[in-house]
Structures are given as structure tokens and as C-alpha cells.
Protein backbone atom coordinates (compact mmCIF):
# COMPACT_ATOMS: atom_id res chain seq x y z
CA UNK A 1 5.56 32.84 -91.04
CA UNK A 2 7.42 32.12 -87.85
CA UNK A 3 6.93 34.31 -84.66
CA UNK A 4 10.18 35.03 -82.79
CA UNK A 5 10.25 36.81 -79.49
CA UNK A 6 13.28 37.79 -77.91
CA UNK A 7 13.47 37.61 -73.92
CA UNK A 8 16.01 39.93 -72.14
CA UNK A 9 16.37 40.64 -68.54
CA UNK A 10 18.14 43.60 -69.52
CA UNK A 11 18.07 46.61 -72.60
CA UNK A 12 18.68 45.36 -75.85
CA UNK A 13 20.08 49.24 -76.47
CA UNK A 14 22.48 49.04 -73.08
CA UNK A 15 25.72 50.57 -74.34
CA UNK A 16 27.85 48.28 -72.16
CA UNK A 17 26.74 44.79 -73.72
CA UNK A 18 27.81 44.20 -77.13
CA UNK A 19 25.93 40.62 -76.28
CA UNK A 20 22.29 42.35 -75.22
CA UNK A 21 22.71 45.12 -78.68
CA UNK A 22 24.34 41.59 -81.06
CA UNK A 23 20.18 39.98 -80.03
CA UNK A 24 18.75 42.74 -80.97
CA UNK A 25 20.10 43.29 -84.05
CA UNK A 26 19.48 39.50 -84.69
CA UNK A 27 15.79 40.73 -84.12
CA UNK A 28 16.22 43.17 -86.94
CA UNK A 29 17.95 41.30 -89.34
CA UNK A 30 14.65 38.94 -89.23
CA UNK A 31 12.33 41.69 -88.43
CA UNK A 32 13.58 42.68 -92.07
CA UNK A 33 11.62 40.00 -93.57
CA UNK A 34 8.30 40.71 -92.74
CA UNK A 35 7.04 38.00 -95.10
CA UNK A 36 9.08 35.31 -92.89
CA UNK A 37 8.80 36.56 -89.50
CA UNK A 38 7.17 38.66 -86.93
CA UNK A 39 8.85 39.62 -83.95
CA UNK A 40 8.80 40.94 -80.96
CA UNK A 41 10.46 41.65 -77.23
CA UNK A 42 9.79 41.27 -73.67
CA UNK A 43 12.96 42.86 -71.87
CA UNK A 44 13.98 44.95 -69.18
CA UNK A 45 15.42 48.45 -68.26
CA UNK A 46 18.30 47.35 -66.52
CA UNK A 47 21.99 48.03 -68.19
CA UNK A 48 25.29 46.60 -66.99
CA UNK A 49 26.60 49.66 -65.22
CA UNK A 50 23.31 50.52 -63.54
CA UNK A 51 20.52 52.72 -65.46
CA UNK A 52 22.20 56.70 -65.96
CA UNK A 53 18.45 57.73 -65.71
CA UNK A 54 14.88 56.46 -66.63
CA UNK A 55 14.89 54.33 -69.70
CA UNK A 56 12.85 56.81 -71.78
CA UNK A 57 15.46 59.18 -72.10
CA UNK A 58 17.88 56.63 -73.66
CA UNK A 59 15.24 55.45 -75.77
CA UNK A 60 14.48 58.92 -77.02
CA UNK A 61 18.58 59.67 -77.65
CA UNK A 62 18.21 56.93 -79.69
CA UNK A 63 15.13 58.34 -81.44
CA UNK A 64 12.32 55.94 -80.14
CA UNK A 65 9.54 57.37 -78.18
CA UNK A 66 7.49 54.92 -75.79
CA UNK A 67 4.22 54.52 -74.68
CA UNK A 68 4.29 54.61 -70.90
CA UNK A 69 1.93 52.48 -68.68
CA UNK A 70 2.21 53.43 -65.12
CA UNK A 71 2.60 51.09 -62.49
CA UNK A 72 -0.15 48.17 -61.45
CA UNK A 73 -0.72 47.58 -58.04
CA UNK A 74 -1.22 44.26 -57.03
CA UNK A 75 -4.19 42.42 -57.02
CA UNK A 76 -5.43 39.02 -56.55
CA UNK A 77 -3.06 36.28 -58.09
CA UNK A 78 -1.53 39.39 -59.95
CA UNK A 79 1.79 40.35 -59.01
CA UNK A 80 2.74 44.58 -58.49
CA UNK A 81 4.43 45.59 -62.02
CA UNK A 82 6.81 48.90 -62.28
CA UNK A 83 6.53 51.28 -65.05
CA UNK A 84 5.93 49.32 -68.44
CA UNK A 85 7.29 51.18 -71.92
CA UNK A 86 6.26 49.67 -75.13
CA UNK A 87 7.26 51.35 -78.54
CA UNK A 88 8.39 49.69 -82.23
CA UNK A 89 11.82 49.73 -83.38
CA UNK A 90 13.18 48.57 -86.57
CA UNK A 91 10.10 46.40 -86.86
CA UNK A 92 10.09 44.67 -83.55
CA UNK A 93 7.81 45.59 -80.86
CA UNK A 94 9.12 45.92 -77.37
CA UNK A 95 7.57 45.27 -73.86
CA UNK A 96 10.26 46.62 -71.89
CA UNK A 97 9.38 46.51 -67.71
CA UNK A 98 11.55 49.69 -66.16
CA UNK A 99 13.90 48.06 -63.30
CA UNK A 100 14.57 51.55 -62.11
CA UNK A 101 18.09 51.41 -61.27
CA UNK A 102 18.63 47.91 -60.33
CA UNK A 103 21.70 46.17 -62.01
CA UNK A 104 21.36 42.86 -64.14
CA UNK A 105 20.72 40.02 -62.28
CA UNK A 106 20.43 41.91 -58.90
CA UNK A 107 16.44 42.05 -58.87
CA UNK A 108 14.57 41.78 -55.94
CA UNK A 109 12.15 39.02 -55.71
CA UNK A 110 9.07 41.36 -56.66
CA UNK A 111 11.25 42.57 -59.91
CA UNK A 112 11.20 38.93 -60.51
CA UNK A 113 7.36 38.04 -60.00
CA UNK A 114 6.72 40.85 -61.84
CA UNK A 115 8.97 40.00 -65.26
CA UNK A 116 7.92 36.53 -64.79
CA UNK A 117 4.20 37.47 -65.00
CA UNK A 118 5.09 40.25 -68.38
CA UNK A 119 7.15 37.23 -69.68
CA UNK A 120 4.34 34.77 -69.69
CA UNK A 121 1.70 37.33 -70.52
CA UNK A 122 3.07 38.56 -73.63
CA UNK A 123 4.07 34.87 -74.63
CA UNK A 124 0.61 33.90 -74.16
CA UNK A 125 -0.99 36.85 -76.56
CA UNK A 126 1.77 35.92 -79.02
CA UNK A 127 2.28 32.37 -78.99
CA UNK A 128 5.84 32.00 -80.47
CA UNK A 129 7.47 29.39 -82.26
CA UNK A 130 10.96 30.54 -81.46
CA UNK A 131 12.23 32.37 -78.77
CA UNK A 132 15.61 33.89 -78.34
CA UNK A 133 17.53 34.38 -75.12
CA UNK A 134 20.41 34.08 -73.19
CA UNK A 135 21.40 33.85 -69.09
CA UNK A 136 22.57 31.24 -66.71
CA UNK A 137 20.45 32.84 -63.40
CA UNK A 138 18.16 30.77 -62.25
CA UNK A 139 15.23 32.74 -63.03
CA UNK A 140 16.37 32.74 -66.87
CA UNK A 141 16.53 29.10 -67.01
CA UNK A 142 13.30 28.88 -65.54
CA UNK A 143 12.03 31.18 -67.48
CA UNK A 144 13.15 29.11 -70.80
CA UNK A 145 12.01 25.61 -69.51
CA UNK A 146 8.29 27.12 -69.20
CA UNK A 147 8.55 28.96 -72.39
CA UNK A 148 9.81 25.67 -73.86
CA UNK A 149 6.90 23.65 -72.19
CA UNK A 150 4.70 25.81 -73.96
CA UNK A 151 6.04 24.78 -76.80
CA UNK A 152 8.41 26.91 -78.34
CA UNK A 153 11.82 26.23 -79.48
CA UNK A 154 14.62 27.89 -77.33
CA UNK A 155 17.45 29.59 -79.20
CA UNK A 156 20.56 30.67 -77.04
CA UNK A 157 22.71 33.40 -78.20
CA UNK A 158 25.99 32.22 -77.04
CA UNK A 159 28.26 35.69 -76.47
CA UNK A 160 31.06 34.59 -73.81
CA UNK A 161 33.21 31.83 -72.01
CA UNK A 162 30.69 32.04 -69.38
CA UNK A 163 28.39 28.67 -69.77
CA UNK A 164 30.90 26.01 -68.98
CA UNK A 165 29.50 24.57 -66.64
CA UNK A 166 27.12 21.42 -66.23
CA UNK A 167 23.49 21.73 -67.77
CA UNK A 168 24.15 26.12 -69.04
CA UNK A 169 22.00 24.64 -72.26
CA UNK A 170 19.12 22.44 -70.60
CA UNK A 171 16.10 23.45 -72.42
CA UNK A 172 17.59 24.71 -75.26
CA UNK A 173 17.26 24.05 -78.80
CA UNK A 174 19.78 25.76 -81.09
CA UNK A 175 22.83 27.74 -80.33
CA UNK A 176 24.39 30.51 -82.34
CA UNK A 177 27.54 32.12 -81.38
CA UNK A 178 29.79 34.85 -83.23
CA UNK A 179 32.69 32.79 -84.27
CA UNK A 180 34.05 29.31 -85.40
CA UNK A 181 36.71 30.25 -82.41
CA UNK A 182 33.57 30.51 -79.94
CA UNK A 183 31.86 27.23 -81.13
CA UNK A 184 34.94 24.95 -81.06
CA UNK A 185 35.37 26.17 -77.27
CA UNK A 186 32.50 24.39 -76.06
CA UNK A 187 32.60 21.49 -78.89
CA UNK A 188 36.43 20.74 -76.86
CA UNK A 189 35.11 21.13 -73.70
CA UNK A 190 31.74 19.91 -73.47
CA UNK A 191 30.97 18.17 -76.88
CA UNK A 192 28.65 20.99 -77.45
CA UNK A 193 27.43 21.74 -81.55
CA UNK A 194 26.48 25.58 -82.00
CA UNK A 195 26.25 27.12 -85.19
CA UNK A 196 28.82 30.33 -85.38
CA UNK A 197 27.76 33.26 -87.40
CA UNK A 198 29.30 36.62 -87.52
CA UNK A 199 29.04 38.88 -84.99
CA UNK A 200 25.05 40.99 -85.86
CA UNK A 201 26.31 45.08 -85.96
CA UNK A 202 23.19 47.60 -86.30
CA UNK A 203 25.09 50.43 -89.12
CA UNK A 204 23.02 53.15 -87.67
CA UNK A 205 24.82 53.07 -84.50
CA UNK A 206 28.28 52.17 -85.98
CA UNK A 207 28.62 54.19 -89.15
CA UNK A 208 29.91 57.66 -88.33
CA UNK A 209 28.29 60.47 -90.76
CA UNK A 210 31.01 62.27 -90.96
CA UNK A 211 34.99 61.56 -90.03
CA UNK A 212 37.64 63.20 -89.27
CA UNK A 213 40.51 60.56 -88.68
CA UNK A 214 43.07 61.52 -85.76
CA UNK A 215 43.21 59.55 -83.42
CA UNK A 216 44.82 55.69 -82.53
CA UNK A 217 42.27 54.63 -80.20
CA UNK A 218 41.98 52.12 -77.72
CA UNK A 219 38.35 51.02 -76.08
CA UNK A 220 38.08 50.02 -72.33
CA UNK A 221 41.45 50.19 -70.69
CA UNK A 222 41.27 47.58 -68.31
CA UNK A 223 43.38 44.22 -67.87
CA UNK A 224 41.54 42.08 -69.88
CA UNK A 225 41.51 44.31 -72.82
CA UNK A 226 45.31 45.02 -72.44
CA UNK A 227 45.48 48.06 -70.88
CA UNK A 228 49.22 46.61 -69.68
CA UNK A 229 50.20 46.32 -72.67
CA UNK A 230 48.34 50.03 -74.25
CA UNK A 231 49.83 51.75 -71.55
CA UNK A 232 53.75 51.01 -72.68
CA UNK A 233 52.93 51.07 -76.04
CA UNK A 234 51.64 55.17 -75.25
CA UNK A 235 54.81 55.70 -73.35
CA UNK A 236 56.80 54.97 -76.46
CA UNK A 237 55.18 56.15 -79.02
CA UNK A 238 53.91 59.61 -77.13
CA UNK A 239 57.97 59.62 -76.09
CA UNK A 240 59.44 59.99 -79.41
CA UNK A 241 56.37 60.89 -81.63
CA UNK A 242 54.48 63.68 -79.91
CA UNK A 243 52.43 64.14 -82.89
CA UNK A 244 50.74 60.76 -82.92
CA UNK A 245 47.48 61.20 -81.02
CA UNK A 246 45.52 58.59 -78.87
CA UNK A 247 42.43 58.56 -77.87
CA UNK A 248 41.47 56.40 -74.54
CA UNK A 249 37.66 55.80 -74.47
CA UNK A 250 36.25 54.77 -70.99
CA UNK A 251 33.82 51.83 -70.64
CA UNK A 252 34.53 49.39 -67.38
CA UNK A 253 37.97 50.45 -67.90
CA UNK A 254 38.22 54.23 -66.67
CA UNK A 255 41.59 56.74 -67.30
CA UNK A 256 42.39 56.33 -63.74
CA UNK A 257 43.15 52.47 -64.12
CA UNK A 258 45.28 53.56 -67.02
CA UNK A 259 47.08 56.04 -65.17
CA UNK A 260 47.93 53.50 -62.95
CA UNK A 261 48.99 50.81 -64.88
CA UNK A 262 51.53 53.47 -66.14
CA UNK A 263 52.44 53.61 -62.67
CA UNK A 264 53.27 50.21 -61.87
CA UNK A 265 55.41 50.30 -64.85
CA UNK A 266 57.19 54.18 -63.23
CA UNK A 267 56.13 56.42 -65.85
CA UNK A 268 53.43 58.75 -65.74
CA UNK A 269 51.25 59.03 -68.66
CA UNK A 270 49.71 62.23 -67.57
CA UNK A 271 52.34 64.37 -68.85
CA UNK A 272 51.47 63.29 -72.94
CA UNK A 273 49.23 66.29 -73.90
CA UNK A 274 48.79 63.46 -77.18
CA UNK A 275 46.84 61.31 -75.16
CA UNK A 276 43.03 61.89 -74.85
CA UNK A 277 40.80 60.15 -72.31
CA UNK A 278 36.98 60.41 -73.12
CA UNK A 279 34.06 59.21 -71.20
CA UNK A 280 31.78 56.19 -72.55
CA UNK A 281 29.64 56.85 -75.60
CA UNK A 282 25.93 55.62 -76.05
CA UNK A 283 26.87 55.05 -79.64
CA UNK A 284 29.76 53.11 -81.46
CA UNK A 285 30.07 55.81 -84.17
CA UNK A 286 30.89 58.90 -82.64
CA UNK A 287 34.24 56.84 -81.64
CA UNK A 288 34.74 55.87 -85.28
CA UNK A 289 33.87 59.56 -86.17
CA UNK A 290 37.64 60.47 -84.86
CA UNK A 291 39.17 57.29 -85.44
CA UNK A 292 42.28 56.92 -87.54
CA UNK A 293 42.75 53.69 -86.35
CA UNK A 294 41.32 50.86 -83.42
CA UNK A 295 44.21 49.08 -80.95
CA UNK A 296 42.79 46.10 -79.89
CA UNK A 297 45.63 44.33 -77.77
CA UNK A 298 42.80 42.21 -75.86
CA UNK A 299 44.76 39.92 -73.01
CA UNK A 300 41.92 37.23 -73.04
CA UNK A 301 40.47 35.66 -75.52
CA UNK A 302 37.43 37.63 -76.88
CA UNK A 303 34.65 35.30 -78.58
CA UNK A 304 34.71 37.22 -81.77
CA UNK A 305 35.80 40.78 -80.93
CA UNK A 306 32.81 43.01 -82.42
CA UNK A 307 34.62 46.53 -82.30
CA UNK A 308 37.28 45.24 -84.94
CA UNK A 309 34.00 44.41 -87.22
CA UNK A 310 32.32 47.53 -86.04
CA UNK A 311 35.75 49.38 -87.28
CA UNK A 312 36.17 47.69 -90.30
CA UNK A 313 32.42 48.83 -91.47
CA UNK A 314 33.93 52.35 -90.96
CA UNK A 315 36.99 51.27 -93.29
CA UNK A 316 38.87 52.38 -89.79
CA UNK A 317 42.11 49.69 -89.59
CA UNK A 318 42.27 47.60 -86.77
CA UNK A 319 45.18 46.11 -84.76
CA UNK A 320 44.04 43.19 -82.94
CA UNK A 321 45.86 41.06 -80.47
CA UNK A 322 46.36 37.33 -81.92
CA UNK A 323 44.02 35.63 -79.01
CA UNK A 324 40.84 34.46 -79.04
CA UNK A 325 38.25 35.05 -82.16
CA UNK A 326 40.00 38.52 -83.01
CA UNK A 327 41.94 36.87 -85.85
CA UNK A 328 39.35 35.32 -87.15
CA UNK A 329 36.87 38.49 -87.23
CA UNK A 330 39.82 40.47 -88.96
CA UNK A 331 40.67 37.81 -90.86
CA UNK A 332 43.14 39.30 -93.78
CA UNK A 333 41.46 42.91 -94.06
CA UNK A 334 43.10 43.91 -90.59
CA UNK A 335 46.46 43.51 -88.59
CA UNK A 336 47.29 40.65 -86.42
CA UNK A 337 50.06 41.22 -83.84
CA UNK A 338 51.02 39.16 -81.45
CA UNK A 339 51.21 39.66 -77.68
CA UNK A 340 54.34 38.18 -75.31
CA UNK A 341 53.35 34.91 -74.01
CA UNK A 342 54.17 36.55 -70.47
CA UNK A 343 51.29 38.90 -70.55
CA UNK A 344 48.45 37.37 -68.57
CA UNK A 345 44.77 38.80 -67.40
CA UNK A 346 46.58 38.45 -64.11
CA UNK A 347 49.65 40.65 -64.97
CA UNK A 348 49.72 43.86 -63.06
CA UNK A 349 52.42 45.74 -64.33
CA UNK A 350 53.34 46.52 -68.26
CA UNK A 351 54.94 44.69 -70.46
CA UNK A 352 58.86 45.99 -71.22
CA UNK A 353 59.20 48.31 -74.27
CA UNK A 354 60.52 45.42 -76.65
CA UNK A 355 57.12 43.79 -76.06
CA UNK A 356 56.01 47.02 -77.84
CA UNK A 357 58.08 47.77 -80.55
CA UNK A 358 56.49 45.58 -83.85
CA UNK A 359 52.86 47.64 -82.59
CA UNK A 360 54.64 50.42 -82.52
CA UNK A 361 56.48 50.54 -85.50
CA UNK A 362 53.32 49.92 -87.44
CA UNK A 363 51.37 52.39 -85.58
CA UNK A 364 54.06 55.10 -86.78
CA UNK A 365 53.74 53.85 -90.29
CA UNK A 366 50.00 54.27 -90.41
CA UNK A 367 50.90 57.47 -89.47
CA UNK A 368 53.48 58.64 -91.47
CA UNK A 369 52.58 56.58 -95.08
CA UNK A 370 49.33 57.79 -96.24
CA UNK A 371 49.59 55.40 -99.51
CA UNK A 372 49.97 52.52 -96.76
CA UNK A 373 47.30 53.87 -94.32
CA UNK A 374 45.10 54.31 -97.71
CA UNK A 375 45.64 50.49 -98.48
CA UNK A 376 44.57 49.40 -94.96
CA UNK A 377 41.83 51.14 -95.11
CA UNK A 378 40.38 50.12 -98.44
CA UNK A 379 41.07 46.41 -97.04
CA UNK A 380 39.51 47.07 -94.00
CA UNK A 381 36.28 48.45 -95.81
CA UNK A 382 36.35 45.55 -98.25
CA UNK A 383 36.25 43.03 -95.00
CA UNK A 384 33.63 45.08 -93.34
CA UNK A 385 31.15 45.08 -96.32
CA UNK A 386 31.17 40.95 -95.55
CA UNK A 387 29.83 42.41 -92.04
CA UNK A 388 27.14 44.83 -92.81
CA UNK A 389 23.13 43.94 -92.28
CA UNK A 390 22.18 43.49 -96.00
CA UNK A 391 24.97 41.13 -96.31
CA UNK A 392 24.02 38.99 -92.71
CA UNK A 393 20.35 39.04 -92.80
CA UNK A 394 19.89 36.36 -95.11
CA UNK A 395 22.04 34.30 -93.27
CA UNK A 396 20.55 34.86 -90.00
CA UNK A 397 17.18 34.44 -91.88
CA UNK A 398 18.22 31.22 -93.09
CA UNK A 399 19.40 29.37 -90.08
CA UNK A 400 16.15 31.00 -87.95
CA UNK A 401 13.80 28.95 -90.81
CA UNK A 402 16.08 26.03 -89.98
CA UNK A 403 14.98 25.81 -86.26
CA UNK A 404 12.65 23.08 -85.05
CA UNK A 405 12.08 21.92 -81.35
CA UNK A 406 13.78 18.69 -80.56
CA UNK A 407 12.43 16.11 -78.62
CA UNK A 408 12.05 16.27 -74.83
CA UNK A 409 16.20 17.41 -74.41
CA UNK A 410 18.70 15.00 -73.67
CA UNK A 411 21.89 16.96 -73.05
CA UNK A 412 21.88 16.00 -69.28
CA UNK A 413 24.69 17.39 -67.28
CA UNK A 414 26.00 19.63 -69.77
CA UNK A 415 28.46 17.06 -71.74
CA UNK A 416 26.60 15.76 -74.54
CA UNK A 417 26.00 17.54 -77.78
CA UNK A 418 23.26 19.82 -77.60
CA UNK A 419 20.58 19.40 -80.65
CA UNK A 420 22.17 22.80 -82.72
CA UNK A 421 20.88 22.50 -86.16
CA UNK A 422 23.27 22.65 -89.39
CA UNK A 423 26.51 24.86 -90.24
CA UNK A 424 26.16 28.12 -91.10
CA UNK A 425 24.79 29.19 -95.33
CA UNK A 426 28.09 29.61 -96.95
């Protein structure tokens, strides 16, 4: 049996990370095969936009109930520790320190000290062979070297574009990322080997129970996830097709930057009563609940783009941009449009109506043809089955059995192939 223990220095639940919820699930998927593994967590409170209130109450929305340790004071060669919540979840136990309302990666130094000493304590008790992480602070590449020294191998979930830079992957073992698209990135432009699987989704979170499928909905309207291009595409289609609803969720992206992204472009999306902004969810499925179908017209190039798989597990069609890993998460069971060439994450006004029309026109006829809009969903179903946790686990499984620590690492500045382990099963 191999012990895995996932390091975080933020919630594995935080509703703004796809990246901190994909390890977690990873966790799960092994946690699944008790016989195999036993794992656990050491992670923190903190969330990407800043913790809403104390970490128990998210954990309880999402039906977990902690056991609370109140603050240590310090003592000698013991460092002060906050708040300290531990519960079990989907078979992995958590040690989660509460960072009160501290952002990731703005910790003070006794935050630090004190995940540092929770870090090494609970690897000590459990004595890993495997731990799973990512970060590029220096504290979480510290953190890895001296869980590494003690003898465990060091897998890096590899979510973004963010690592290119010289020695991101000292001290690690094996890399996994969430697409072929991701992994040939880094193999171009540092030499690096990963191993891309699909993107982990946790169904419980993602399937709605119920749906009631109205809306064309668009996730985060902010540059880099199009919101240029979303914001023409509402002005014609809410111009001559009133009835076709939209729903705008909010996530770093708020209504106000769409509003004025509409107004760069001299149009004024206010006055569409079919448009509907809603504030951030804590859960993927009561989007999908609504959800007729997902507009993905991301401007940059998204590693995998896990909303379109989260959609497709709803049999909700998606329309994805053609950048990045969005084609290849969609592959055939979804709809690939392309974007102008002229549409940049720099571009600050929208895109001219023409841009618009071939997303448009299909967006009416998912509208209008309910034999077509059947089809597309039944293919978008059929894709997402390929994407649900029975059908990963094994695979995850598989490659976690594969990892060994390599030899005192070689990968120097950050150019050389890192030691990642064989291609994906199947």
C-alpha cells in the first residue's frame, strides 16, 4: 500500500481554483482504493478571493463537519499555530490550519512557521511515500525539498502556464497535467516530460439533481475568458432574439466589467431584460442546474478547460473557443468555433458583429431545433461519461503505483527533462 499526502497552502474545496478542487479529487480517485492507498492532507484555509467567513461554515455547506482544535500558544522551539480543523472526506483525512482571512501566498511569517511546523508534523506521524503538491513560492519549494529529503517522492500537479521559468520543478519527481496541449507546452519550451491526464471532476459537486435548461451561459466575464467577445455576441443575439436567455455567472469576472466592455464597444447591455447576471456559486452544479448550454469563448489558452468537461458530465453542450486545451477536452462531443485572430488578452474593446455571427447562428439553432439541441446533447453526455470518476480512477490509480523517487534530481536550471514516469494507461 502506498501512503499519499497531499500538501496545499490553500482549500482543496476553494470555489475559485479549479487547480486546488482537480488535487483533491486526485486524492479521491486514489482514496477509492483503499487496498492501494491511504491518504491524507495537510492544507490551509485560505481561498483565492480571500476566506467569505471561517472555514467551518464552507466545510459544513459542503456537508463535512470538523473537529476544531483551538489555537497553541507558543512554546519553546514550538511555533504559535491558529485554529486547526481536521475531519474525513471521501476517504482522505484533512489537517487543514485556518489562515483566517489571509489570501494565498500573502502569509505572514508566523502563518508560515506555523504551516511549516503542521507540514512536517503530520509528515512525520505518516511517513509518506508520495506526496502531491503544487506552488512556485518559496516556502512551497522549500517545503518539497525537505519533504523530498525525507524521502518521499514529489508529484507536481501541473494546472497553468505559470512554471516557465528556470528550476519551477527542482525537487520534483513526476508531473501530471490535464492535457496533451498542457504537457507539450513545457516539453517545447523547456524539454520538460509530464504525463497529461484528464482534467479529475468530483460528480457530487458537478452533477445537478435536477435541470431545468434555459439559459446560454457564460462563466467569469473577464478578458481572458472572452468577455470581448461574449459581450457582442449578447448584443446580437439579445437584439434580434429577445427570447434567447443568458445567464452571466460572476467569478473574478463581475457584471460590472461586462457592462463595460459593452461600453467600449457603445452599446449598453443593461437594457436586455434576457440577460441574467448571478453572483459566484460554491458549487459547479447549481450552474448546470439552469444550463441549456456553456459559451466558452476563452481569449488565452486554457490548459485543459475543466467547465467544458464539467458540462459535458451534465450532457449540457459546450461552445468552446479553438485555443489552448479546449479542443482537445471537447474533443468531437462539443463545438469548436473559432475566435478572430485580432482578439487578444490585451484587447479592450469587442470584437465587430461579423466576428460573432458563426457563434451566433449556432446559438439560435440550439435554440430553435430541439432534434439538433437533442443530438448535442446526447454527444456531449457520451464524451462526458469518458470524464466521470469511475471511468478516471483507475487511471489515476495506475500512474500513482507507477511513481518511484529518482535519484538525487538533475533537472538543473529548469531546461532538462524532468524524471516524469511513462504515458498515460490508454
Amino acid at each position: 500500500m502506498k501512503r499519499v499526502l497531499l500538501v496545499l497552502s490553500q482549500m482543496p474545496h476553494d470555489p475559485a481554483s479549479g487547480a486546488a478542487r482537480s488535487m483533491r479529487t486526485m486524492c479521491e480517485m486514489l482514496a477509492s482504493f483503499p487496498a492501494r492507498f491511504r491518504v491524507r492532507a495537510v492544507v490551509a484555509s485560505a481561498t483565492e478571493h480571500g476566506a467569505p467567513g471561517p472555514p467551518e461554515e464552507a466545510l459544513r455547506a459542503a456537508g463535512i463537519d470538523p473537529l476544531i482544535e483551538p489555537p497553541r500558544s507558543a512554546g519553546e522551539g514550538v511555533p504559535a499555530r491558529p485554529r486547526l480543523l481536521r475531519f474525513e472526506s471521501a476517504g482522505v483525512g484533512y489537517a487543514m490550519l485556518d489562515t483566517g482571512a489571509d489570501l494565498v501566498h500573502l502569509w505572514n511569517p508566523e502563518t508560515h512557521a506555523a504551516f511549516d511546523e503542521l507540514v512536517a508534523s503530520e509528515a512525520a506521524a505518516f511517513r509518506p511515500d508520495i506526496v502531491l503538491t503544487f506552488g512556485g513560492q518559496p516556502a512551497e519549494t522549500a517545503r518539497r525539498r525537505n519533504l523530498r529529503d525525507r524521502g518521499a517522492a514529489i508529484v507536481f500537479g501541473l494546472r497553468n502556464h505559470g512554471y516557465l521559468v528556470p528550476g519551477a520543478f527542482r525537487d520534483v519527481d513526476f508531473i501530471i497535467t490535464p492535457s496533451r496541449f498542457l504537457s507539450e507546452v513545457y516539453r517545447d519550451a523547456m524539454g520538460l516530460e509530464s504525463t497529461p491526464l484528464p482534467v479529475p471532476i468530483n460528480e457530487a459537486e458537478v452533477v445537478a439533481d435536477q435541470r431545468e435548461p434555459v439559459f446560454f451561459t457564460f462563466i467569469n466575464p473577464s478578458p481572458d475568458k472572452g468577455v470581448f467577445f461574449f459581450a457582442r455576441l449578447a448584443e446580437v443575439v439579445c437584439a434580434r432574439r429577445p427570447d434567447i436567455h443568458f445567464m452571466v455567472v460572476e467569478s473574478r469576472g463581475t457584471s460590472g466589467v461586462l457592462v463595460a466592455a459593452g461600453l467600449a464597444g457603445g452599446f449598453d447591455l443593461r437594457r436586455h431584460k434576457s440577460i441574467l447576471c448571478s453572483p459566484g456559486v460554491s458549487e459547479p452544479r447549481h450552474i448546470f442546474a439552469a444550463t441549456r448550454v456553456l459559451l466558452v469563448p476563452s481569449v488565452w489558452d486554457e490548459p485543459s478547460g475543466r467547465v467544458a468537461g464539467e458540462a459535458m458530465i451534465n450532457g449540457v453542450p459546450p461552445i468552446v473557443s479553438d485555443r489552448g486545451g479546449l479542443p482537445e477536452t471537447v474533443g468531437t462531443r462539443g463545438f469548436v468555433l473559432p475566435l478572430p485572430g485580432t482578439l487578444l488578452r490585451t484587447t479592450t474593446t469587442p470584437v465587430t458583429a461579423a466576428a460573432v455571427e458563426p457563434w451566433a447562428g449556432l446559438v439560435e439553432r440550439l435554440a430553435d431545433d430541439d432534434l439538433y439541441y437533442e443530438r448535442a446533447r446526447a454527444s456531449a453526455r457520451a464524451g462526458g461519461e469518458q470524464l466521470r470518476f469511475a471511468a478516471l480512477a483507475p487511471r489515476y490509480a495506475e500512474v500513482f503505483e507507477s511513481v518511484r523517487r529518482g535519484p538525487e534530481h538533475t533537472q538543473g536550471p529548469g531546461i532538462e527533462k524532468a524524471s516524469a514516469g511513462a504515458p498515460p494507461p490508454g
